[in-house]
Protein backbone atom coordinates (compact mmCIF):
# COMPACT_ATOMS: atom_id res chain seq x y z
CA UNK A 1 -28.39 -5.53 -85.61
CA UNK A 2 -26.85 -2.16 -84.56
CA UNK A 3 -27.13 -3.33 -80.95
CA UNK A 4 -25.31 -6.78 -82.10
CA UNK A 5 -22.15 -5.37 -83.53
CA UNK A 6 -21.90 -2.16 -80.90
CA UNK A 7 -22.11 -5.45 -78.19
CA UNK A 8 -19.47 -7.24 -80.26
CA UNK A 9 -17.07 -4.04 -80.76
CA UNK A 10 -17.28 -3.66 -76.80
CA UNK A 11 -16.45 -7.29 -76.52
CA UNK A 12 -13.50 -6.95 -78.49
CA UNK A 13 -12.21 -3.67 -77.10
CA UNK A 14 -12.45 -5.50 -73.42
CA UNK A 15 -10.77 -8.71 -74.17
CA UNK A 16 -7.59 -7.30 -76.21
CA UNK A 17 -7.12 -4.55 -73.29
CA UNK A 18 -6.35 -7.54 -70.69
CA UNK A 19 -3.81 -9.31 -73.04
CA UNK A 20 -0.29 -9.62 -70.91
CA UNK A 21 1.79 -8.03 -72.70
CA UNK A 22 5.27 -8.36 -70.41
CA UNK A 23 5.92 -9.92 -67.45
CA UNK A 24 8.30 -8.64 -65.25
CA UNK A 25 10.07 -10.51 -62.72
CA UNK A 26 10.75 -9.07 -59.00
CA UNK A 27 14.48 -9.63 -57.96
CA UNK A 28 14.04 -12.05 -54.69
CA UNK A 29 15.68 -9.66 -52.74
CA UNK A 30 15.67 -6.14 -51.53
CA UNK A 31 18.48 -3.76 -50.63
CA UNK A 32 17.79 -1.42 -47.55
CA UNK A 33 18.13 1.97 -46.91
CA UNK A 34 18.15 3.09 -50.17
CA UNK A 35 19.87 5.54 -50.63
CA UNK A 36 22.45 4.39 -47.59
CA UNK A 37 25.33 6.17 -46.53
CA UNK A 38 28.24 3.79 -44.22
CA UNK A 39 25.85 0.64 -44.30
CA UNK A 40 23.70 -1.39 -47.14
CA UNK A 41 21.61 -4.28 -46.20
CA UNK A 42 20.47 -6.82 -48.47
CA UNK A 43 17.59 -9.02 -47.92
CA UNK A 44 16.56 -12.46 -49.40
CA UNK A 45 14.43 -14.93 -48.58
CA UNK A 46 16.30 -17.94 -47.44
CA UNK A 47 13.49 -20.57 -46.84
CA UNK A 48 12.40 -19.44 -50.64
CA UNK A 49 16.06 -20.39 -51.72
CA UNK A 50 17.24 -23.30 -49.46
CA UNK A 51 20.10 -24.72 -50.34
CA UNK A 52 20.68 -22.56 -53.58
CA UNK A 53 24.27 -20.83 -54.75
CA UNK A 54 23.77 -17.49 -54.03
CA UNK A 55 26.42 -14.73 -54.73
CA UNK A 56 26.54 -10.99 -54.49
CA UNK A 57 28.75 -8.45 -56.56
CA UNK A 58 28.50 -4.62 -55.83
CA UNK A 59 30.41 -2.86 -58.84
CA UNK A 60 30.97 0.66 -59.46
CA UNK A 61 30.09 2.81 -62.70
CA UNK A 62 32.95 1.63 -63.87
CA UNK A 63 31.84 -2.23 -63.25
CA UNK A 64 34.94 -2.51 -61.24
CA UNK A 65 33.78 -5.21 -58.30
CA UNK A 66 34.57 -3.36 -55.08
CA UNK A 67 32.51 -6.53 -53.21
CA UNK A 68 32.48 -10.18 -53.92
CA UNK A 69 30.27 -12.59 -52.17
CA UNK A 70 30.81 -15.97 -53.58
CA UNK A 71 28.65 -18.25 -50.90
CA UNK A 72 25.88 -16.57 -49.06
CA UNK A 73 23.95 -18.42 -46.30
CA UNK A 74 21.93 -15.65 -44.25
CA UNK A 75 20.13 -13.34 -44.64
CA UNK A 76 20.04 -10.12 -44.06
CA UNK A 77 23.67 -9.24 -44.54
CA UNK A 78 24.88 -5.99 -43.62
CA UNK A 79 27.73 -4.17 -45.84
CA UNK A 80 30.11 -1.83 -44.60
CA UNK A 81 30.76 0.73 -47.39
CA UNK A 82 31.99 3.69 -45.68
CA UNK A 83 34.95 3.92 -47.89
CA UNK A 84 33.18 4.34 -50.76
CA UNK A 85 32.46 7.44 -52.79
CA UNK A 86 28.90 8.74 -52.95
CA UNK A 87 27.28 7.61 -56.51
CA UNK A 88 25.01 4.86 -57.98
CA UNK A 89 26.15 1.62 -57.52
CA UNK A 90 25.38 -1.46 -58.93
CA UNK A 91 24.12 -4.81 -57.39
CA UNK A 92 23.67 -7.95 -58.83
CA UNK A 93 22.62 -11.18 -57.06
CA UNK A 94 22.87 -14.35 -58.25
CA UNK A 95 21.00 -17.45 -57.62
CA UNK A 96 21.25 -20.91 -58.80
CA UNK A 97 23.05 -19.60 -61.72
CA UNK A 98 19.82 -16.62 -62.62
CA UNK A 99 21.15 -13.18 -62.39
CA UNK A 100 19.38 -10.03 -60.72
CA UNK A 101 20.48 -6.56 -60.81
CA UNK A 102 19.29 -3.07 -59.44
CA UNK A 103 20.89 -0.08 -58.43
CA UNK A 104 21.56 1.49 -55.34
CA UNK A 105 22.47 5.08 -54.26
CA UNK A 106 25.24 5.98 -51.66
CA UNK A 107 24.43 9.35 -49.97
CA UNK A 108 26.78 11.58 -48.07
C-alpha cells in the first residue's frame, strides 16, 4: 500500500510540474547591434510574412516617434540614428495589424 500511494504522490508531483503555465511569443524580428551607436538594423523574415503590412516606429522615452515606417518590403533595413542622443529606445513592429515591441540601447 505504502509503495502505491508514494508511486501515486510521485506521479502527481511529475505531471503538475510540466503544466504550461505562459507562453511567450518571440517578436519575428531582431534588432542588431544591440546596443548600436550611428546604425540599427532590423531583421524580419520576409518569406515568413509575404505580402503582410508591416510598419516600424522607433520612439523615445518620451514616446515621441523620431522614425516612422509605414510600408516595409525588405529586410534587413539599416537605420541611420546618428543624431540621436544615447538612451533606451523603443521599437515596435507591426504586422498584419499584431504589435511587437522591445527595446534597444544607443551607445556613445
Amino acid at each position: 500500500m505504502k509503495k502505491t500511494m508514494l508511486t501515486l504522490l510521485i506521479a502527481c508531483c511529475f505531471l503538475s510540474c510540466n503544466e504550461v503555465i505562459d507562453e511567450v511569443e518571440v517578436p519575428p524580428y531582431t534588432t542588431f547591434p544591440n546596443p548600436f551607436v550611428d546604425q540599427l538594423g532590423i531583421y524580419f523574415d520576409t518569406n515568413r510574412y509575404p505580402n503582410s503590412a508591416v510598419s516600424i516606429s522607433i520612439l523615445d522615452g518620451s514616446e515621441d516617434e523620431l522614425i516612422m515606417l509605414e510600408t516595409v518590403t525588405s529586410s534587413p533595413l539599416t537605420l541611420d540614428v546618428s543624431k540621436y542622443d544615447e538612451g533606451m529606445y523603443f521599437i515596435e513592429v507591426a504586422i498584419d495589424g499584431t504589435t511587437f515591441n522591445s527595446t534597444v540601447l544607443k551607445a556613445k
